[in-house]
PDB file of N, CA and C in Angstrom:
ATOM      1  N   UNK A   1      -3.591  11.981  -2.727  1.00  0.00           N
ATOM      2  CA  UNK A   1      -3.130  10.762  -2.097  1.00  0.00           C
ATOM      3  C   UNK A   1      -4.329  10.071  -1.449  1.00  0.00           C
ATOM      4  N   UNK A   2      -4.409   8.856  -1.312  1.00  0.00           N
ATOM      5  CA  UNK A   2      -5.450   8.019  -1.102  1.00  0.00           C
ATOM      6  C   UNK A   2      -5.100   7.827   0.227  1.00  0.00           C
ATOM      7  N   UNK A   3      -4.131   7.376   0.756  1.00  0.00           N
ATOM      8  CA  UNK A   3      -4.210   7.123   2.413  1.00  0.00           C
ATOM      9  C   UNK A   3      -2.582   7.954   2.704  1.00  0.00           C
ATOM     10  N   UNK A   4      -2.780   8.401   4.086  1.00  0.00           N
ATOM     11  CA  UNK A   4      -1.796   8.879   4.288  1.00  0.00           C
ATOM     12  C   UNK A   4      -1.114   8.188   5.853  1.00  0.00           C
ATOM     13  N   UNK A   5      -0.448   7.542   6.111  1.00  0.00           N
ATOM     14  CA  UNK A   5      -0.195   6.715   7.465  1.00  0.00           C
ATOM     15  C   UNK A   5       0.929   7.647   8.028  1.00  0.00           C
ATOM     16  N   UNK A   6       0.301   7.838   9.468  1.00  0.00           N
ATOM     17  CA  UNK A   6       0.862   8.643  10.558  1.00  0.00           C
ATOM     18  C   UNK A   6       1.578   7.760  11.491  1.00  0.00           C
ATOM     19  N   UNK A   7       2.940   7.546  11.261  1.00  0.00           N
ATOM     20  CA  UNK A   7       3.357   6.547  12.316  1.00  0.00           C
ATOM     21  C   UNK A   7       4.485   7.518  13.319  1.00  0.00           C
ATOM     22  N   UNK A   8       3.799   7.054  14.612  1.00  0.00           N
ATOM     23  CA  UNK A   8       3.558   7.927  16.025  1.00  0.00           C
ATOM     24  C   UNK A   8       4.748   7.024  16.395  1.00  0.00           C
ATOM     25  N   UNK A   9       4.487   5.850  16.411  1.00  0.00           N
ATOM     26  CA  UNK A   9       4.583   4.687  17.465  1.00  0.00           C
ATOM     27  C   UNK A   9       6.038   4.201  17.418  1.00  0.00           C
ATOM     28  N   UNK A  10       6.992   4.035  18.087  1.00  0.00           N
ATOM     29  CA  UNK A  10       8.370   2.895  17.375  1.00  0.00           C
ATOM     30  C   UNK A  10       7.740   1.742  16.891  1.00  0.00           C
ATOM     31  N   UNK A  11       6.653   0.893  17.047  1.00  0.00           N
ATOM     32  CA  UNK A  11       6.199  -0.190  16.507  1.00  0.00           C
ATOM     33  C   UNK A  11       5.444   0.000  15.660  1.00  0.00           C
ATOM     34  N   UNK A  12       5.101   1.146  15.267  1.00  0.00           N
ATOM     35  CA  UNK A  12       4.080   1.396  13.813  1.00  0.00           C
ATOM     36  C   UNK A  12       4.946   0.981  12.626  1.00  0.00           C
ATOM     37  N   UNK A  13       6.191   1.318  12.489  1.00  0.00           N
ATOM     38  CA  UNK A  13       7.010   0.884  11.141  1.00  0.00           C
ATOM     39  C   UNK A  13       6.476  -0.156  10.739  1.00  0.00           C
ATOM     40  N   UNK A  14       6.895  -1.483  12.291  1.00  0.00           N
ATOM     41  CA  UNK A  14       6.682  -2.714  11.595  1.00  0.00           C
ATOM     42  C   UNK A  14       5.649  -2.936  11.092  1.00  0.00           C
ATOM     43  N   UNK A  15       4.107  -2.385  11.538  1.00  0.00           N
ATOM     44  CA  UNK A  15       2.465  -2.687  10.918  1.00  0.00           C
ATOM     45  C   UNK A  15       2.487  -1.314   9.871  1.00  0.00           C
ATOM     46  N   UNK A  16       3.267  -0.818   9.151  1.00  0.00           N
ATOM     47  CA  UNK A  16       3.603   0.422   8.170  1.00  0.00           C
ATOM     48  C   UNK A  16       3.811  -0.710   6.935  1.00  0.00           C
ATOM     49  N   UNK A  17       5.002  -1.793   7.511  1.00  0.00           N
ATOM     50  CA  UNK A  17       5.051  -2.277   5.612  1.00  0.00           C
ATOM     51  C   UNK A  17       4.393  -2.740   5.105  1.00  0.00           C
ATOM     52  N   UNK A  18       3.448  -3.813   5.671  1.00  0.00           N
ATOM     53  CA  UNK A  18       2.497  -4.697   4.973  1.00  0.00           C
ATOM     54  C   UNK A  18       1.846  -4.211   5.057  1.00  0.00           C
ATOM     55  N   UNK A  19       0.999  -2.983   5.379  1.00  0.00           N
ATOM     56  CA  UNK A  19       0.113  -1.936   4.812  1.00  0.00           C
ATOM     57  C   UNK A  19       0.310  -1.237   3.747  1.00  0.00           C
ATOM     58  N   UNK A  20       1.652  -0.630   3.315  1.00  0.00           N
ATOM     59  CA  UNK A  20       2.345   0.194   2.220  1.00  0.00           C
ATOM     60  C   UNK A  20       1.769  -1.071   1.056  1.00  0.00           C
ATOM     61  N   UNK A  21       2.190  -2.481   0.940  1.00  0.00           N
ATOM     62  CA  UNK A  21       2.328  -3.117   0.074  1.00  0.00           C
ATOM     63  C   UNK A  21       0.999  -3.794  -0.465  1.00  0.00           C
ATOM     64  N   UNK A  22       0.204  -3.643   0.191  1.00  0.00           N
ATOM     65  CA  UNK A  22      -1.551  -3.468   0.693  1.00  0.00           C
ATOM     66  C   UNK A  22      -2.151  -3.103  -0.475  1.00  0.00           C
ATOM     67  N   UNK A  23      -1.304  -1.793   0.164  1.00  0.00           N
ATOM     68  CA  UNK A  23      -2.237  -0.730  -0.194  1.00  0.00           C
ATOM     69  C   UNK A  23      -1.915  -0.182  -2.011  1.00  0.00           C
ATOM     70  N   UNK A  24      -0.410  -0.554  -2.244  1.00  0.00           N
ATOM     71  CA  UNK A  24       0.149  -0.396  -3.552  1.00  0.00           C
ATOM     72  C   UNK A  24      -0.761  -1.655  -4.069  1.00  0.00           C
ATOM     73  N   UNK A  25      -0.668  -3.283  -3.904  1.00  0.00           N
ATOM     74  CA  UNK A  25      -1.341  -4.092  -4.494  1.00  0.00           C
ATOM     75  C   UNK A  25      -2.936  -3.852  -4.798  1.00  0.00           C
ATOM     76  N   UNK A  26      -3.541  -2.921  -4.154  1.00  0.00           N
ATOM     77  CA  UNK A  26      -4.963  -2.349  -4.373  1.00  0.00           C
ATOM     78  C   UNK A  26      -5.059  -1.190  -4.928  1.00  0.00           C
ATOM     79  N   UNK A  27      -4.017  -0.468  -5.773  1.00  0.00           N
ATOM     80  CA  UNK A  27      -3.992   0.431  -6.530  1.00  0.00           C
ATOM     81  C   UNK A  27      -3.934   1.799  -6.035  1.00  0.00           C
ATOM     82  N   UNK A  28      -3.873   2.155  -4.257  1.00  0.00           N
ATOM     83  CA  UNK A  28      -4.204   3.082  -3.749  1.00  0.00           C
ATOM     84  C   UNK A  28      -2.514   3.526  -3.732  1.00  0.00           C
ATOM     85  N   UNK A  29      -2.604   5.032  -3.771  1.00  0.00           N
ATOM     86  CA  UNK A  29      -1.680   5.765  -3.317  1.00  0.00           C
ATOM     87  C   UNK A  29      -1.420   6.239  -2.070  1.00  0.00           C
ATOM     88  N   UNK A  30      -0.642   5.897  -1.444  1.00  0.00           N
ATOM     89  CA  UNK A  30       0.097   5.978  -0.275  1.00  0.00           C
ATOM     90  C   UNK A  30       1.554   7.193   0.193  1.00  0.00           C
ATOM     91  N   UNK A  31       1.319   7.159   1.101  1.00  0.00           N
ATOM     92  CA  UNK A  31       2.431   8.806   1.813  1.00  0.00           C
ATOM     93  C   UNK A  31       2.625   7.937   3.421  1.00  0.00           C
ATOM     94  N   UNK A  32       3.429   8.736   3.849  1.00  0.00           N
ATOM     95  CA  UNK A  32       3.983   8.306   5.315  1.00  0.00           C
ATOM     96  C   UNK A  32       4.381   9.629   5.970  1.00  0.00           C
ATOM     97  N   UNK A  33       4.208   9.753   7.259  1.00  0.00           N
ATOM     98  CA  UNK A  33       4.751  10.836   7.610  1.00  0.00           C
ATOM     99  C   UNK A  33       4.682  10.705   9.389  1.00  0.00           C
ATOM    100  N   UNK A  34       6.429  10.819   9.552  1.00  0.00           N
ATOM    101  CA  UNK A  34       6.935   9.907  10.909  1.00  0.00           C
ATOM    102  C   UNK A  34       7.446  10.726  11.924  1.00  0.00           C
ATOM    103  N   UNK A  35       6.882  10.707  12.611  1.00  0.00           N
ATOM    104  CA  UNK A  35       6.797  11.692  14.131  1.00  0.00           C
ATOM    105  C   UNK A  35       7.474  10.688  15.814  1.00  0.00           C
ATOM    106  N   UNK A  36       7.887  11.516  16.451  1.00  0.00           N
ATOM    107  CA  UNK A  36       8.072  10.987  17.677  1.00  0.00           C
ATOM    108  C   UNK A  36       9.155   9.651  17.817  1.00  0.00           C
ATOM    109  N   UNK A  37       8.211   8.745  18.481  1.00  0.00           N
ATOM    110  CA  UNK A  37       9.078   7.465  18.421  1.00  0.00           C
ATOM    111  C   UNK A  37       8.982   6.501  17.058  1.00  0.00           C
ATOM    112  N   UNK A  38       7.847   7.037  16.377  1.00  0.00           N
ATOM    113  CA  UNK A  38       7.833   6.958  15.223  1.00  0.00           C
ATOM    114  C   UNK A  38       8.692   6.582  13.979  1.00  0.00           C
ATOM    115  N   UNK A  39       9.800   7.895  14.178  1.00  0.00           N
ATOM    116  CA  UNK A  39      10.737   7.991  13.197  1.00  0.00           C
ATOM    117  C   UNK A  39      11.796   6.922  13.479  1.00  0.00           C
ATOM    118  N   UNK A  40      12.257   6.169  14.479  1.00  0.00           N
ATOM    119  CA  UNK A  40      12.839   5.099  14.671  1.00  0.00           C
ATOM    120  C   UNK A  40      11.957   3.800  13.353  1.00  0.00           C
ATOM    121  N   UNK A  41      11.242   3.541  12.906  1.00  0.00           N
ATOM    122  CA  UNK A  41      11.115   2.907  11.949  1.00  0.00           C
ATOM    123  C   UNK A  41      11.824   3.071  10.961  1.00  0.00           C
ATOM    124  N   UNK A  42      12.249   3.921  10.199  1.00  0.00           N
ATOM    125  CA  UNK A  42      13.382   4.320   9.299  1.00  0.00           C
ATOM    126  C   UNK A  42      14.115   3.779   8.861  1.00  0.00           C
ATOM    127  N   UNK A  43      14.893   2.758  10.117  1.00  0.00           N
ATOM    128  CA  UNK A  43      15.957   2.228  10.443  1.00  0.00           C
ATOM    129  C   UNK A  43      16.138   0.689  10.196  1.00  0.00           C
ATOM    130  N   UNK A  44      14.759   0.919   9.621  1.00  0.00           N
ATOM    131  CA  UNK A  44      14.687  -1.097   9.106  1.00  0.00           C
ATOM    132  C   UNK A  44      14.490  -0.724   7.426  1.00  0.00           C
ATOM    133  N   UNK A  45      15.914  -1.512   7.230  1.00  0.00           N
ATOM    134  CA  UNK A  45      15.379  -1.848   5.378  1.00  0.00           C
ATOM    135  C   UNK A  45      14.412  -2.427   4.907  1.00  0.00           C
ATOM    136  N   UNK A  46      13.823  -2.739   5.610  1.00  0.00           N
ATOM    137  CA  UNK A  46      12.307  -3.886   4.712  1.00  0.00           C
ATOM    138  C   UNK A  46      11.886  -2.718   4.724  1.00  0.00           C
ATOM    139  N   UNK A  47      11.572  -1.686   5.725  1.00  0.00           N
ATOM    140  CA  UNK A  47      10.031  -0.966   5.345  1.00  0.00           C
ATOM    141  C   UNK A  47      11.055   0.509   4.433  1.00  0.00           C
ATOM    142  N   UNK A  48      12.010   0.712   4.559  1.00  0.00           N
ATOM    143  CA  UNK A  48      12.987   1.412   3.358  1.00  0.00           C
ATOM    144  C   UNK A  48      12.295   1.100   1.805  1.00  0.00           C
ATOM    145  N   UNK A  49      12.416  -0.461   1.975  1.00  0.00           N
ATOM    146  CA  UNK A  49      12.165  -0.783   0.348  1.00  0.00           C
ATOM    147  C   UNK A  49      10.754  -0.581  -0.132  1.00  0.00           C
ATOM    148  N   UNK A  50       9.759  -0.625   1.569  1.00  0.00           N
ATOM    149  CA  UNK A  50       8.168  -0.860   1.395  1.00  0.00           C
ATOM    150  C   UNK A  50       7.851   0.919   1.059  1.00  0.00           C
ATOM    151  N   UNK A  51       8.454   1.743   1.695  1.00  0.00           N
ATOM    152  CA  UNK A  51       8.490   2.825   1.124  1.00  0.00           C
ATOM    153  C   UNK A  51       8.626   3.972  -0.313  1.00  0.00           C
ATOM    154  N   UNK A  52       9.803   2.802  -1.093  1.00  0.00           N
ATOM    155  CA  UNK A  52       9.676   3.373  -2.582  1.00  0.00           C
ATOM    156  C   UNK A  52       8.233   2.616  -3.081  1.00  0.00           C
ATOM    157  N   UNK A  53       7.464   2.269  -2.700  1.00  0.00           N
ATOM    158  CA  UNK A  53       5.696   2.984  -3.385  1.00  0.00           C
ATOM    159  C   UNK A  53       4.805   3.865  -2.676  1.00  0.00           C
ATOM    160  N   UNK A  54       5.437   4.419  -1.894  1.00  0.00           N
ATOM    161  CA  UNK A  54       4.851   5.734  -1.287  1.00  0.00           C
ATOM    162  C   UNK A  54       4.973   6.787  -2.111  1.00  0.00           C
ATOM    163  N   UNK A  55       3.792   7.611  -2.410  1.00  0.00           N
ATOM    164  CA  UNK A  55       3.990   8.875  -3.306  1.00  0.00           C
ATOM    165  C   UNK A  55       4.981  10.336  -2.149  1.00  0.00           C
ATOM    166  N   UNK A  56       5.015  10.379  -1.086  1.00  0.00           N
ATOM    167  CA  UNK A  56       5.596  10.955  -0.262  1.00  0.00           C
ATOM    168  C   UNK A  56       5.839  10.383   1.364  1.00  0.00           C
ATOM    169  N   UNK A  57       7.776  10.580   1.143  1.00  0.00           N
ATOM    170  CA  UNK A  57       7.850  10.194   2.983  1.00  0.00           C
ATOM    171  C   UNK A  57       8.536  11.237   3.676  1.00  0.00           C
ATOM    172  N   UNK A  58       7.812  11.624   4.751  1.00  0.00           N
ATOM    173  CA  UNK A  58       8.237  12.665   5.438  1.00  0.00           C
ATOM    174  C   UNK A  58       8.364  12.232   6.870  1.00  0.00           C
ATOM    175  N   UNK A  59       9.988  12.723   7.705  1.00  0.00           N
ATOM    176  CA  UNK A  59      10.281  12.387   8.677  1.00  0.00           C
ATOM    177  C   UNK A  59      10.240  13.885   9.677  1.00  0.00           C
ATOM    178  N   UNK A  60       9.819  14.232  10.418  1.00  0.00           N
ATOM    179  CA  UNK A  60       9.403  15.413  11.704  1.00  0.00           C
ATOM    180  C   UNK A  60      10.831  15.498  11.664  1.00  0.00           C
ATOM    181  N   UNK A  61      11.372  16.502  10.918  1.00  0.00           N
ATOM    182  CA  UNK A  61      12.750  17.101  11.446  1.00  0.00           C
ATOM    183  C   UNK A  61      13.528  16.667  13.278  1.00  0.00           C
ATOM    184  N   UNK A  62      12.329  17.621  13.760  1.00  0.00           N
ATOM    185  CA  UNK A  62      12.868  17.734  15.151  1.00  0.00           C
ATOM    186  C   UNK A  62      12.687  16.130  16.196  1.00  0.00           C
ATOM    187  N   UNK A  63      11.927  15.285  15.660  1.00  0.00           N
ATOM    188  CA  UNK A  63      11.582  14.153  16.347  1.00  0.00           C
ATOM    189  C   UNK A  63      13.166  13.437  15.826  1.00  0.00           C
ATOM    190  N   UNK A  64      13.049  13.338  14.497  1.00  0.00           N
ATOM    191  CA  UNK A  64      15.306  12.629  13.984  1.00  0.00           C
ATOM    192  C   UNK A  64      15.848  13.154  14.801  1.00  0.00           C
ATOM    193  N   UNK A  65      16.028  14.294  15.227  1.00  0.00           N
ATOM    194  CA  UNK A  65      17.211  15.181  15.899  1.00  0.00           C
ATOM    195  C   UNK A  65      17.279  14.172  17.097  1.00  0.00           C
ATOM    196  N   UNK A  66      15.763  13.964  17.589  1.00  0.00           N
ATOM    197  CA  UNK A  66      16.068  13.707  19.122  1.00  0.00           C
ATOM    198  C   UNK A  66      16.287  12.755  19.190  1.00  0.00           C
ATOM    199  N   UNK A  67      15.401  11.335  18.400  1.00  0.00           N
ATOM    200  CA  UNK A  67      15.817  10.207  18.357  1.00  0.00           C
ATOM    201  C   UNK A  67      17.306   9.696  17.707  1.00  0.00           C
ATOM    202  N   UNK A  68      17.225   9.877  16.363  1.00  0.00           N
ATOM    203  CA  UNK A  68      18.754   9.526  15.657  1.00  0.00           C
ATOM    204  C   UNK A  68      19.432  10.487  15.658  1.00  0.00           C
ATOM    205  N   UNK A  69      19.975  11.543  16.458  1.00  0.00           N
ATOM    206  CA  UNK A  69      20.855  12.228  16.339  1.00  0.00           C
ATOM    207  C   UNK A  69      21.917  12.064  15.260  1.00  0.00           C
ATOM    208  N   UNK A  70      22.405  10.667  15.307  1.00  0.00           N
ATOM    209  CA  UNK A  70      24.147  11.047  14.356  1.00  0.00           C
ATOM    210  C   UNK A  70      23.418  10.060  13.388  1.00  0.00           C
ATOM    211  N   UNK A  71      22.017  10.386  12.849  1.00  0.00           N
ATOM    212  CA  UNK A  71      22.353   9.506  11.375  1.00  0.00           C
ATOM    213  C   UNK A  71      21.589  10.309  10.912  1.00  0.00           C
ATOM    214  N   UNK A  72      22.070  10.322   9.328  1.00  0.00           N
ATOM    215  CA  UNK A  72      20.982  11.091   8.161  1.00  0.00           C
ATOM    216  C   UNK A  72      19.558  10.505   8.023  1.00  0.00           C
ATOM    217  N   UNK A  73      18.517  11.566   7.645  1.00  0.00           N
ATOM    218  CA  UNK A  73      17.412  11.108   7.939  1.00  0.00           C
ATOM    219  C   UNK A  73      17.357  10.437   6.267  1.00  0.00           C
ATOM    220  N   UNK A  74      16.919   9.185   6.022  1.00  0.00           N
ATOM    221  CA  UNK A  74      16.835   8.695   4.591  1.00  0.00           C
ATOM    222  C   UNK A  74      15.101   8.957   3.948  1.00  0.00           C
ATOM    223  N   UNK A  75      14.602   9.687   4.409  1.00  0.00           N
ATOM    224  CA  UNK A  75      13.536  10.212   3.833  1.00  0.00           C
ATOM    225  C   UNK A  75      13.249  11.774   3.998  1.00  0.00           C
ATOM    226  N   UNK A  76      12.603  12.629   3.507  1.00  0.00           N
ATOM    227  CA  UNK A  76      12.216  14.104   3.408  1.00  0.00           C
ATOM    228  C   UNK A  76      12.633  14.141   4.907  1.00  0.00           C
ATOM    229  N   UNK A  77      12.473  15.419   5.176  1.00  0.00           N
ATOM    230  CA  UNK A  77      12.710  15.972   6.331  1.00  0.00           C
ATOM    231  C   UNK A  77      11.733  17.085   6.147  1.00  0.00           C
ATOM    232  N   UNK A  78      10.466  17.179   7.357  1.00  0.00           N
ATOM    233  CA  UNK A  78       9.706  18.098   7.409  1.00  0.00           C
ATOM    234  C   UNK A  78       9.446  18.661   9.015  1.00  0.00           C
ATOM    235  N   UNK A  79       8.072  19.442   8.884  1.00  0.00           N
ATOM    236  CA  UNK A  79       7.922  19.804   9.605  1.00  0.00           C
ATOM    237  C   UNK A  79       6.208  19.394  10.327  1.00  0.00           C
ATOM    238  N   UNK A  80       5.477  19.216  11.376  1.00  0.00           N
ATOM    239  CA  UNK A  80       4.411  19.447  11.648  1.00  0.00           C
ATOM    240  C   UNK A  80       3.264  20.220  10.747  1.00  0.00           C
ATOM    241  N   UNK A  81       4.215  21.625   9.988  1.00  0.00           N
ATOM    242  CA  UNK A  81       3.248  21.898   9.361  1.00  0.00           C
ATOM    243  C   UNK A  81       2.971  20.699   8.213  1.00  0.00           C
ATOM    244  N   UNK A  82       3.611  20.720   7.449  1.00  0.00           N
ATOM    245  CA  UNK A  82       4.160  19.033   6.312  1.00  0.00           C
ATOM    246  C   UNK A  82       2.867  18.130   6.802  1.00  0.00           C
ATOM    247  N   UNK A  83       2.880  17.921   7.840  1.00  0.00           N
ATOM    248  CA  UNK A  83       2.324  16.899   8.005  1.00  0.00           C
ATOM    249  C   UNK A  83       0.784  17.390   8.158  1.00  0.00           C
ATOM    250  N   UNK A  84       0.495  18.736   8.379  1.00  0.00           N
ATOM    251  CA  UNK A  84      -1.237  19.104   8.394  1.00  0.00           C
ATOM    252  C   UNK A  84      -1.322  19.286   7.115  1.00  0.00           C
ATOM    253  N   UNK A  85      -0.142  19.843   6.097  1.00  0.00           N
ATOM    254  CA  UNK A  85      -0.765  19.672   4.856  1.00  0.00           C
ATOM    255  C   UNK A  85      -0.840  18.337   3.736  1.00  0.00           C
ATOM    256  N   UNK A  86       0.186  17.261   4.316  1.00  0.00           N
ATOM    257  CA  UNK A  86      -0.392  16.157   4.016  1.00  0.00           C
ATOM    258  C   UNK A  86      -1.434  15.477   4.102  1.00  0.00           C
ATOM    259  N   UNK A  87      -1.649  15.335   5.674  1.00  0.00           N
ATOM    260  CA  UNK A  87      -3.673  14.940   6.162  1.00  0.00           C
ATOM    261  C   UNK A  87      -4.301  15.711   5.566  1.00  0.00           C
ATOM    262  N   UNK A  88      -4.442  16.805   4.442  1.00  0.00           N
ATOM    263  CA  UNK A  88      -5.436  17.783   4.050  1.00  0.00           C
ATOM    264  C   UNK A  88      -5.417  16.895   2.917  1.00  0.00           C
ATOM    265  N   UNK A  89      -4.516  16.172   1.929  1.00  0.00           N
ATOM    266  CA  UNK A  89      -4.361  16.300   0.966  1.00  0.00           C
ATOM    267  C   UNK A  89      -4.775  15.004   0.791  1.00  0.00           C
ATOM    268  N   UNK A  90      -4.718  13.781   1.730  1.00  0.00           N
ATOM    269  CA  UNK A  90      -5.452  12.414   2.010  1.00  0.00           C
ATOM    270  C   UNK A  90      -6.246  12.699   2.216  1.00  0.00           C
ATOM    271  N   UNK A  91      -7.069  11.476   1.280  1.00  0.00           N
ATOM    272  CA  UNK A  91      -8.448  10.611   1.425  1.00  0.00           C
ATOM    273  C   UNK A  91      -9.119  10.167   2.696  1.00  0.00           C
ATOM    274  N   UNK A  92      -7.673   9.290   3.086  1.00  0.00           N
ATOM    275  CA  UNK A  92      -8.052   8.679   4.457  1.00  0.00           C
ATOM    276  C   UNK A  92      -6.365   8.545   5.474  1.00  0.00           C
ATOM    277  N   UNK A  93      -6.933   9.039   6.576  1.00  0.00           N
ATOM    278  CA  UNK A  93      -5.331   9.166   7.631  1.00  0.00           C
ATOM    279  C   UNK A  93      -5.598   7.530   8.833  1.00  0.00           C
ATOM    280  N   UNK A  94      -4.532   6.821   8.292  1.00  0.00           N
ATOM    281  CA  UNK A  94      -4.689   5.738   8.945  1.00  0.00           C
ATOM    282  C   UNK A  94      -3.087   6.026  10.080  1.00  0.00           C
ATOM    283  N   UNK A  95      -3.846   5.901  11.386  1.00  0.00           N
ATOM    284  CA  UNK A  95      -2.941   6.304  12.849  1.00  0.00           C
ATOM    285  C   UNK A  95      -1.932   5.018  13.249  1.00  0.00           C
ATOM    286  N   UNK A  96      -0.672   5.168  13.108  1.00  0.00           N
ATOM    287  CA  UNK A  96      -0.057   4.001  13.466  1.00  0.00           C
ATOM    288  C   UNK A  96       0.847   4.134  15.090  1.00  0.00           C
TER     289      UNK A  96
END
Protein backbone atom coordinates (compact mmCIF):
# COMPACT_ATOMS: atom_id res chain seq x y z
CA UNK A 1 0.00 0.00 0.00
CA UNK A 2 1.27 3.38 -0.92
CA UNK A 3 -0.24 5.60 1.81
CA UNK A 4 -1.95 4.50 4.69
CA UNK A 5 -4.21 7.45 6.57
CA UNK A 6 -4.60 7.25 10.34
CA UNK A 7 -7.67 9.13 11.20
CA UNK A 8 -7.43 9.94 15.07
CA UNK A 9 -9.49 12.99 14.84
CA UNK A 10 -13.66 13.29 14.50
CA UNK A 11 -12.63 15.91 11.85
CA UNK A 12 -10.08 13.83 10.00
CA UNK A 13 -12.98 11.98 7.97
CA UNK A 14 -13.88 15.19 6.49
CA UNK A 15 -9.88 16.02 5.22
CA UNK A 16 -9.89 11.75 4.65
CA UNK A 17 -12.13 12.14 1.36
CA UNK A 18 -10.52 14.46 -0.82
CA UNK A 19 -7.35 12.86 0.03
CA UNK A 20 -8.72 9.15 -0.73
CA UNK A 21 -9.79 10.66 -4.21
CA UNK A 22 -6.25 12.38 -4.52
CA UNK A 23 -4.69 9.92 -4.01
CA UNK A 24 -6.79 7.19 -6.29
CA UNK A 25 -6.61 10.07 -9.19
CA UNK A 26 -2.61 9.78 -8.83
CA UNK A 27 -2.58 6.14 -9.10
CA UNK A 28 -1.53 5.56 -5.44
CA UNK A 29 -3.02 2.92 -3.30
CA UNK A 30 -4.65 3.85 -0.32
CA UNK A 31 -5.93 2.03 3.27
CA UNK A 32 -7.60 3.84 6.25
CA UNK A 33 -7.50 2.82 9.60
CA UNK A 34 -9.91 4.68 12.29
CA UNK A 35 -9.22 5.00 15.90
CA UNK A 36 -10.69 7.07 18.77
CA UNK A 37 -12.82 9.99 17.80
CA UNK A 38 -11.78 9.06 14.62
CA UNK A 39 -14.15 6.33 13.91
CA UNK A 40 -17.11 8.81 14.06
CA UNK A 41 -16.19 9.61 10.36
CA UNK A 42 -17.83 6.43 9.21
CA UNK A 43 -20.97 7.97 9.56
CA UNK A 44 -20.86 10.28 6.54
CA UNK A 45 -21.73 8.70 3.12
CA UNK A 46 -19.50 10.86 1.01
CA UNK A 47 -16.39 9.52 2.63
CA UNK A 48 -18.36 5.72 2.64
CA UNK A 49 -18.29 6.11 -1.15
CA UNK A 50 -14.56 7.88 -0.98
CA UNK A 51 -13.63 4.70 0.70
CA UNK A 52 -14.53 1.96 -1.97
CA UNK A 53 -10.90 2.99 -3.52
CA UNK A 54 -9.21 2.15 -0.50
CA UNK A 55 -7.33 -1.18 -0.78
CA UNK A 56 -8.18 -1.69 3.12
CA UNK A 57 -10.59 -0.01 5.87
CA UNK A 58 -10.16 -0.80 9.26
CA UNK A 59 -12.21 0.56 12.21
CA UNK A 60 -10.41 0.00 16.15
CA UNK A 61 -13.00 -2.45 17.34
CA UNK A 62 -12.94 -1.03 20.82
CA UNK A 63 -12.93 2.83 19.82
CA UNK A 64 -16.93 1.73 17.68
CA UNK A 65 -17.89 0.16 20.90
CA UNK A 66 -17.34 3.37 22.70
CA UNK A 67 -18.26 5.83 20.25
CA UNK A 68 -21.23 4.10 18.12
CA UNK A 69 -22.32 1.70 20.41
CA UNK A 70 -25.79 0.65 18.68
CA UNK A 71 -24.58 0.81 15.08
CA UNK A 72 -22.73 -1.76 12.92
CA UNK A 73 -19.36 -0.86 12.14
CA UNK A 74 -19.58 -0.55 7.99
CA UNK A 75 -15.96 -1.21 7.56
CA UNK A 76 -13.41 -4.16 8.93
CA UNK A 77 -13.29 -4.25 12.43
CA UNK A 78 -9.76 -4.51 13.91
CA UNK A 79 -7.53 -4.19 16.33
CA UNK A 80 -4.36 -1.82 17.29
CA UNK A 81 -2.42 -4.65 16.38
CA UNK A 82 -4.21 -4.24 12.51
CA UNK A 83 -3.20 -1.11 12.57
CA UNK A 84 0.88 -1.64 13.41
CA UNK A 85 0.67 -4.11 10.77
CA UNK A 86 -0.85 -1.85 8.36
CA UNK A 87 1.82 1.20 9.01
CA UNK A 88 4.45 -1.68 8.35
CA UNK A 89 2.97 -2.44 5.17
CA UNK A 90 2.70 1.52 3.92
CA UNK A 91 4.93 3.51 2.02
CA UNK A 92 3.88 6.55 3.68
CA UNK A 93 1.45 7.06 7.08
CA UNK A 94 -0.31 10.31 6.58
CA UNK A 95 -1.81 11.42 10.47
CA UNK A 96 -5.31 12.76 10.32
Amino acid sequence: MDILFHVSTAAGGRLLYPLLLAAHRAGCSSGAFFTHEGVLGLRDTSLMAGLAHAVRAVACEESWHRFCPDLACPVEAGSQTTNSALMGDARKVVSL
